[in-house]
C-alpha atoms as a PDB file:
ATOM      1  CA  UNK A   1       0.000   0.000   0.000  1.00  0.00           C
ATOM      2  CA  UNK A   2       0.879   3.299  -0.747  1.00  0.00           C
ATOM      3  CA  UNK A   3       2.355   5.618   1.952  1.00  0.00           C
ATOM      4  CA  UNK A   4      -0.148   8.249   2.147  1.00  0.00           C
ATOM      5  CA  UNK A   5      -1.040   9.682   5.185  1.00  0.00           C
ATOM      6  CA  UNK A   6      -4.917   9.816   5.801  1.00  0.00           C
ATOM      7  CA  UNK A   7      -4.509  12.087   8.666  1.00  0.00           C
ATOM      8  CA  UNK A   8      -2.102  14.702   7.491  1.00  0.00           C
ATOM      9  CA  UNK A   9      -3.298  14.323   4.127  1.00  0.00           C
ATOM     10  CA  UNK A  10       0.333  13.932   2.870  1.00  0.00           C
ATOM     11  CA  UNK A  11       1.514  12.207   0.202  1.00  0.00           C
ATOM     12  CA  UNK A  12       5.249  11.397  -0.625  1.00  0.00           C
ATOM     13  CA  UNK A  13       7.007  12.039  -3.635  1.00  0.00           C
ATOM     14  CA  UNK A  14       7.931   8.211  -4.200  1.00  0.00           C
ATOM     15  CA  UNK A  15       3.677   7.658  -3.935  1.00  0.00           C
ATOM     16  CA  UNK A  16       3.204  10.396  -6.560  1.00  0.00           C
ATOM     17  CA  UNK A  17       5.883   9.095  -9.399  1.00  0.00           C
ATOM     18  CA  UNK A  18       4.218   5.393  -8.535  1.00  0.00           C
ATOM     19  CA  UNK A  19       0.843   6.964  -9.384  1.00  0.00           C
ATOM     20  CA  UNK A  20       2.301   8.274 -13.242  1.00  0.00           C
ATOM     21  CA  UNK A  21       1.337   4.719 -14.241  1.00  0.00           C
ATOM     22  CA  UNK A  22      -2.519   5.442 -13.557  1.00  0.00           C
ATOM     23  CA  UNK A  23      -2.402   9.026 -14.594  1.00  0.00           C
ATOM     24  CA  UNK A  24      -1.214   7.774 -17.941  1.00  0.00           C
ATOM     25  CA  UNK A  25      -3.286   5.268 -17.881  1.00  0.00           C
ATOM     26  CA  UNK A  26      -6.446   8.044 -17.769  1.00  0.00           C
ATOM     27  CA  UNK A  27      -4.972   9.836 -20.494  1.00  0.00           C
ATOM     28  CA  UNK A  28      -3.891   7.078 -22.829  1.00  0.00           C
ATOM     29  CA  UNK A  29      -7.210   5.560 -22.598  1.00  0.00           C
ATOM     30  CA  UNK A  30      -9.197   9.018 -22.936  1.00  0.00           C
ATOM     31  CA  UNK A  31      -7.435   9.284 -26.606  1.00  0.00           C
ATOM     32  CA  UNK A  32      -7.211   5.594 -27.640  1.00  0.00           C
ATOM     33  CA  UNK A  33     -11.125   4.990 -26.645  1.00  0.00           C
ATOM     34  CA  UNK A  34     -12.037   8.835 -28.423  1.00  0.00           C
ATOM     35  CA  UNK A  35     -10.716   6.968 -31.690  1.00  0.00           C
ATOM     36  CA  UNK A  36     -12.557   3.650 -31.165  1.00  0.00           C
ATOM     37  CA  UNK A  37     -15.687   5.198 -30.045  1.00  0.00           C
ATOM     38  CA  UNK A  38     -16.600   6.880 -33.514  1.00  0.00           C
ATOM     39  CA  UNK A  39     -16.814   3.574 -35.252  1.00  0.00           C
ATOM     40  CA  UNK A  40     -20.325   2.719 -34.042  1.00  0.00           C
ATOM     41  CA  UNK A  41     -20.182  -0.994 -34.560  1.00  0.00           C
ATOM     42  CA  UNK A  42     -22.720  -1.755 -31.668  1.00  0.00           C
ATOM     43  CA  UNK A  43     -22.699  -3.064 -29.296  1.00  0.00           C
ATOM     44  CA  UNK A  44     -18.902  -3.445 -28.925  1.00  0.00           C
ATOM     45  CA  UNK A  45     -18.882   0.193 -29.069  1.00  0.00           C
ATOM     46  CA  UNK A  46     -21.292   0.689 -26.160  1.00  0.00           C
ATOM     47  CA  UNK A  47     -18.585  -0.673 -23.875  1.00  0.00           C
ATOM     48  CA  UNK A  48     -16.301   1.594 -25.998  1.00  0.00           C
ATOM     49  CA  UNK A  49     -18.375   4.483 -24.867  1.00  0.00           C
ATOM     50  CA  UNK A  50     -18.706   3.765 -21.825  1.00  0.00           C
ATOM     51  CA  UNK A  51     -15.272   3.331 -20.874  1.00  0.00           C
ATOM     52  CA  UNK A  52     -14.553   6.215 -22.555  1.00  0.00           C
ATOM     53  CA  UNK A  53     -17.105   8.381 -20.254  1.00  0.00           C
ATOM     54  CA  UNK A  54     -15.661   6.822 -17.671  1.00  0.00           C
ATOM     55  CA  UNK A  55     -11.822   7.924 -18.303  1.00  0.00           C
ATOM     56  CA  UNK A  56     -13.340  11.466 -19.688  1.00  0.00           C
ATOM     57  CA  UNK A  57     -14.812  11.661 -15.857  1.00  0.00           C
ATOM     58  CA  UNK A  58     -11.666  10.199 -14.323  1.00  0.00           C
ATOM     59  CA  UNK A  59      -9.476  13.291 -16.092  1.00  0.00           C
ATOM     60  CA  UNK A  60     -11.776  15.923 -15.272  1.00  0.00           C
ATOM     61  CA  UNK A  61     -12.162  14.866 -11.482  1.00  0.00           C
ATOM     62  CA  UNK A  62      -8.262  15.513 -11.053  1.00  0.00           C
ATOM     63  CA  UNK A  63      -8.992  19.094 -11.922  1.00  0.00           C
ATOM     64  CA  UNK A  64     -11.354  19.543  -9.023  1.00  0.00           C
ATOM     65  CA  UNK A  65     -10.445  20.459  -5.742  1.00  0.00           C
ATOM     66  CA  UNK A  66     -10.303  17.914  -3.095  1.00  0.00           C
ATOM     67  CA  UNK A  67     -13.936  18.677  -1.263  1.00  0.00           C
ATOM     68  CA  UNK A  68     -13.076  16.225   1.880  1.00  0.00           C
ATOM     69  CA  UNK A  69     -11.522  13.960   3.491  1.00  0.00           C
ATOM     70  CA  UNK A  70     -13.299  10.676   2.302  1.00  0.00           C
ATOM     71  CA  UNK A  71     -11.557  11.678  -1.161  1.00  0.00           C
ATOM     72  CA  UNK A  72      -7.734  12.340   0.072  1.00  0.00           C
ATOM     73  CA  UNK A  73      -6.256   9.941  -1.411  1.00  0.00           C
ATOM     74  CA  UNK A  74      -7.469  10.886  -4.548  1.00  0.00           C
ATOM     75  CA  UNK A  75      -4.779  11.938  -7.650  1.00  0.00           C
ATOM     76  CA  UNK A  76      -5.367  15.419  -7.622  1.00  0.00           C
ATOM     77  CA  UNK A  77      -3.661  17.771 -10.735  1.00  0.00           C
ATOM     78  CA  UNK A  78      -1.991  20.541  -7.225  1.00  0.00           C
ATOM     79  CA  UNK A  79      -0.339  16.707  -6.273  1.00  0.00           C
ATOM     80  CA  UNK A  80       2.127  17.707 -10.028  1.00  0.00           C
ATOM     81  CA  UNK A  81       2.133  21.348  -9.558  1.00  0.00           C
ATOM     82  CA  UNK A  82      -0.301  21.524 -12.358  1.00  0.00           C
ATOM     83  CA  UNK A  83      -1.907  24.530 -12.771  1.00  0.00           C
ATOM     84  CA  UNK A  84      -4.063  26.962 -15.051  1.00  0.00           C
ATOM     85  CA  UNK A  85      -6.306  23.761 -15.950  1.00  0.00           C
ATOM     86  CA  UNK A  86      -9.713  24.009 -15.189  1.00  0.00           C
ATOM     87  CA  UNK A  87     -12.161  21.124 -15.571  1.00  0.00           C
ATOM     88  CA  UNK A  88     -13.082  20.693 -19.230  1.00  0.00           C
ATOM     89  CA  UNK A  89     -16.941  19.119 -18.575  1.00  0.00           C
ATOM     90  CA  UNK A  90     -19.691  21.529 -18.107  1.00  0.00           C
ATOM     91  CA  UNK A  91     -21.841  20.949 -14.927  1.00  0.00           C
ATOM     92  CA  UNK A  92     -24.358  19.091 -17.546  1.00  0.00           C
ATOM     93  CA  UNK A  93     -21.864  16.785 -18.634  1.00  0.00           C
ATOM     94  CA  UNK A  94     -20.606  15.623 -15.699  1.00  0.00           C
ATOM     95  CA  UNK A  95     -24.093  15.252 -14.199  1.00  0.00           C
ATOM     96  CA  UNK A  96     -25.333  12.943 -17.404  1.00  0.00           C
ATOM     97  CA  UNK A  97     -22.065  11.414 -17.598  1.00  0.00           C
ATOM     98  CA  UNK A  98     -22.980  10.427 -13.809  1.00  0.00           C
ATOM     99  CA  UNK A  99     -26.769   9.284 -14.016  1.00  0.00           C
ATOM    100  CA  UNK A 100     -26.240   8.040 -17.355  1.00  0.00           C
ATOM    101  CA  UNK A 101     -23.133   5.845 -16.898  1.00  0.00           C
ATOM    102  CA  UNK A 102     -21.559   5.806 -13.708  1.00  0.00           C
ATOM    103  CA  UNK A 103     -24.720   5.740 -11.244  1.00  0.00           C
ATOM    104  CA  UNK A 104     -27.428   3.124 -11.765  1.00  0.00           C
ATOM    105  CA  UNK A 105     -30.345   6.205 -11.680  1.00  0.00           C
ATOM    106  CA  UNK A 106     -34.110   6.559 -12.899  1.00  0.00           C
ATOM    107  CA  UNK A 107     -33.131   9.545 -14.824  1.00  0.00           C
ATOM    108  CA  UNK A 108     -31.100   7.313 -17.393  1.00  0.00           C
ATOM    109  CA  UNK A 109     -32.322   7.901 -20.983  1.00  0.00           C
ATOM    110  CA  UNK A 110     -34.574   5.184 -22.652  1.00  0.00           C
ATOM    111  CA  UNK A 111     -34.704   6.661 -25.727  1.00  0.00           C
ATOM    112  CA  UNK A 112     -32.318   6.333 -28.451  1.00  0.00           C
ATOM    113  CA  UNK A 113     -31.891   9.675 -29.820  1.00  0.00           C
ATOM    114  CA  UNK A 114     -31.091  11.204 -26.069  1.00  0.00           C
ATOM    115  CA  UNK A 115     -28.385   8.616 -25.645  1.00  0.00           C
ATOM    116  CA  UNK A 116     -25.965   9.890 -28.156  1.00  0.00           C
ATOM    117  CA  UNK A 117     -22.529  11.531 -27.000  1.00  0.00           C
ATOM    118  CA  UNK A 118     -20.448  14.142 -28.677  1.00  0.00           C
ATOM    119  CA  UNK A 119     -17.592  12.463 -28.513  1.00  0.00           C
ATOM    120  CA  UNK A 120     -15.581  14.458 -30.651  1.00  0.00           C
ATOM    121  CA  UNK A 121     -16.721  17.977 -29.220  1.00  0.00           C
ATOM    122  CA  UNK A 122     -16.114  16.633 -25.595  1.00  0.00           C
ATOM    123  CA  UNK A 123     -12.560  15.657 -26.710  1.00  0.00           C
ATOM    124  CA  UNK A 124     -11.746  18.731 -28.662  1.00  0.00           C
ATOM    125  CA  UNK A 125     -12.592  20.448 -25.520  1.00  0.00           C
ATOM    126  CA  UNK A 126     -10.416  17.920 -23.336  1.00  0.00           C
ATOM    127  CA  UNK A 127      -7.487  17.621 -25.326  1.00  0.00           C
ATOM    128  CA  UNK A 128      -5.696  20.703 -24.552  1.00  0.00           C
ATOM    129  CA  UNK A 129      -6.759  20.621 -20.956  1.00  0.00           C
ATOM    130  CA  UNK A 130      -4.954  17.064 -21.760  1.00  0.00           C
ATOM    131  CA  UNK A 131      -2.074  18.134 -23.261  1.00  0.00           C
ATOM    132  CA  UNK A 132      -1.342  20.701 -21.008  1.00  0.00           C
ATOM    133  CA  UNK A 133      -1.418  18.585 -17.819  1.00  0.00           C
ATOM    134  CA  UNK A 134       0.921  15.852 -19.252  1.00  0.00           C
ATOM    135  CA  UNK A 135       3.354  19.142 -20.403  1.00  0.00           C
ATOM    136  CA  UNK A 136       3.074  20.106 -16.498  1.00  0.00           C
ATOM    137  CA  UNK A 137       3.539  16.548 -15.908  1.00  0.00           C
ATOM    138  CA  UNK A 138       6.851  16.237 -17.512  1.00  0.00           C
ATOM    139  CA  UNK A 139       9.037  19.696 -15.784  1.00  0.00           C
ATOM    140  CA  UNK A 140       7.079  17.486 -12.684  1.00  0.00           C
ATOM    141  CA  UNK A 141       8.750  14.571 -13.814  1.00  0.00           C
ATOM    142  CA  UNK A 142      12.196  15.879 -14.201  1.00  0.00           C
ATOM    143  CA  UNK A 143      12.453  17.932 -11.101  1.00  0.00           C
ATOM    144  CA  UNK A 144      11.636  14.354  -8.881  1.00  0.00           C
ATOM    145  CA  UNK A 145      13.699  11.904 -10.681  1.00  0.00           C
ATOM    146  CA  UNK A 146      11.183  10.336 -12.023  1.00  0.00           C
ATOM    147  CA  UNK A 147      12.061   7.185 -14.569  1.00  0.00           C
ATOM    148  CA  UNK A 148      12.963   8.120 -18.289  1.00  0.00           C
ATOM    149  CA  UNK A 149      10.271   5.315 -18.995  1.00  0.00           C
ATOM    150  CA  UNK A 150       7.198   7.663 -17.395  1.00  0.00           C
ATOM    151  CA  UNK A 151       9.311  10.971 -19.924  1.00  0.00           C
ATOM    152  CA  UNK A 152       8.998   8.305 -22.681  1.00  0.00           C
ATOM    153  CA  UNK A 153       5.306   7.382 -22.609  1.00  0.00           C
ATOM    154  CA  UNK A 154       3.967  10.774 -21.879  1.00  0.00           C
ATOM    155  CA  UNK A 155       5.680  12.224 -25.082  1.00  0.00           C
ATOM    156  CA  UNK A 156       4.026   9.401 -27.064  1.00  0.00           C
ATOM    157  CA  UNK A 157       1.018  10.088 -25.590  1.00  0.00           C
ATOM    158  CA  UNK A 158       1.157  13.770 -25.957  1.00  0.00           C
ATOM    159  CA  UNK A 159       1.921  13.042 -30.231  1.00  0.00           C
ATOM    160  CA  UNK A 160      -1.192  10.360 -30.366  1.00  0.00           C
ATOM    161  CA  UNK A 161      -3.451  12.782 -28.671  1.00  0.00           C
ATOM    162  CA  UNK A 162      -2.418  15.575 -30.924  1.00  0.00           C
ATOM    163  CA  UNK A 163      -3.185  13.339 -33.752  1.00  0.00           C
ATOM    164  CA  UNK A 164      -6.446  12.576 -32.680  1.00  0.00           C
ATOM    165  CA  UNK A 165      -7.411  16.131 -32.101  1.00  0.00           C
ATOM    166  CA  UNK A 166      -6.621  16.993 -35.794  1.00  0.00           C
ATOM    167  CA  UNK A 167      -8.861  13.914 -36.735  1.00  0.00           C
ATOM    168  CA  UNK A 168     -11.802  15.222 -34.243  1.00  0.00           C
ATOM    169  CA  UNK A 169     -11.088  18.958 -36.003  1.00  0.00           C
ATOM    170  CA  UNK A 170     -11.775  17.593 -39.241  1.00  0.00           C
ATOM    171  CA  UNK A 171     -15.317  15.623 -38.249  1.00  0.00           C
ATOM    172  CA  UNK A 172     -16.400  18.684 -36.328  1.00  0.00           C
ATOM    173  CA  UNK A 173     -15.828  20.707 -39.764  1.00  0.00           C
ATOM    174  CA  UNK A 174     -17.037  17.988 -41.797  1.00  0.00           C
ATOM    175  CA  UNK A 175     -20.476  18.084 -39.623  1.00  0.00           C
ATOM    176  CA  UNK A 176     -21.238  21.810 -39.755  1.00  0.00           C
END
């Protein structure tokens, strides 16, 4: 188990370069699902979607201040010295993203036409949130020693995801 102190709500460096590994995580599978997602072959790409929901929430909840104590040992964006990133879900978002996926609710949708996602428009909106965090991520990573292999993996990451924005760019133009 991690080292974190409940109490003194502290958490050591070594915890916070072990935690990289589900940070990335978050982000790799934010971009990698985004992609997937827009193929609509059903109903592998309901779990898509849904997984993806689940890593957009994931993201955006590191951008929100810690609220209590029963979420301390949360991975929270002020844990990497991140800042100027503000949560990139509106308050409607989050809230369907909640009753519609992540809560079992009677407010979830029956019908079809109210289930759909805007994938790309929620990820063009994300991405340089995103892309920002990992940037803040790596002068994080290099003033704590952390491995080459976390440097490594969040440049990748950072390329793929600027890929995939381009991609998103041209289906939003494509659509209007």
């Amino acid at each position: 188990f991690p080292s974190h102190d409940r109490q003194r709500n502290t958490i050591s460096t070594a915890d916070k370069v072990a935690a990289l590994e589900h940070i990335h995580y978050e982000f790799q599978m934010f971009v990698d699902l985004s992609l997937v997602a827009i193929s609509g072959f059903q109903p592998i790409s309901n779990a898509i979607l849904e997984s993806w929901i689940i890593h957009a929430r994931n993201i955006n909840a590191i951008l929100i201040p810690r609220k209590s104590k029963i979420d301390s040992d949360d991975i929270k964006a002020e844990h990497y010295l991140i800042s100027g990133c503000l949560p990139f879900l509106s308050e409607e978002q989050r809230t369907r993203m909640n009753k519609q996926v992540a809560h079992l609710t009677y407010e979830r949708y029956s019908e079809l036409s109210l289930k759909t996602w805007s994938i790309a428009e929620i990820y063009l909106a994300a991405w340089p949130v995103v892309r920002s965090m990992i940037k803040q991520i790596l002068v994080w990573t290099e003033r704590h020693d952390a491995t080459d292999r976390w440097v490594t993996e969040f440049m990748a990451l950072q390329h793929r995801g600027d890929d995939a924005y381009v991609c998103f760019g041209k289906i939003t133009d494509v659509e209007k």
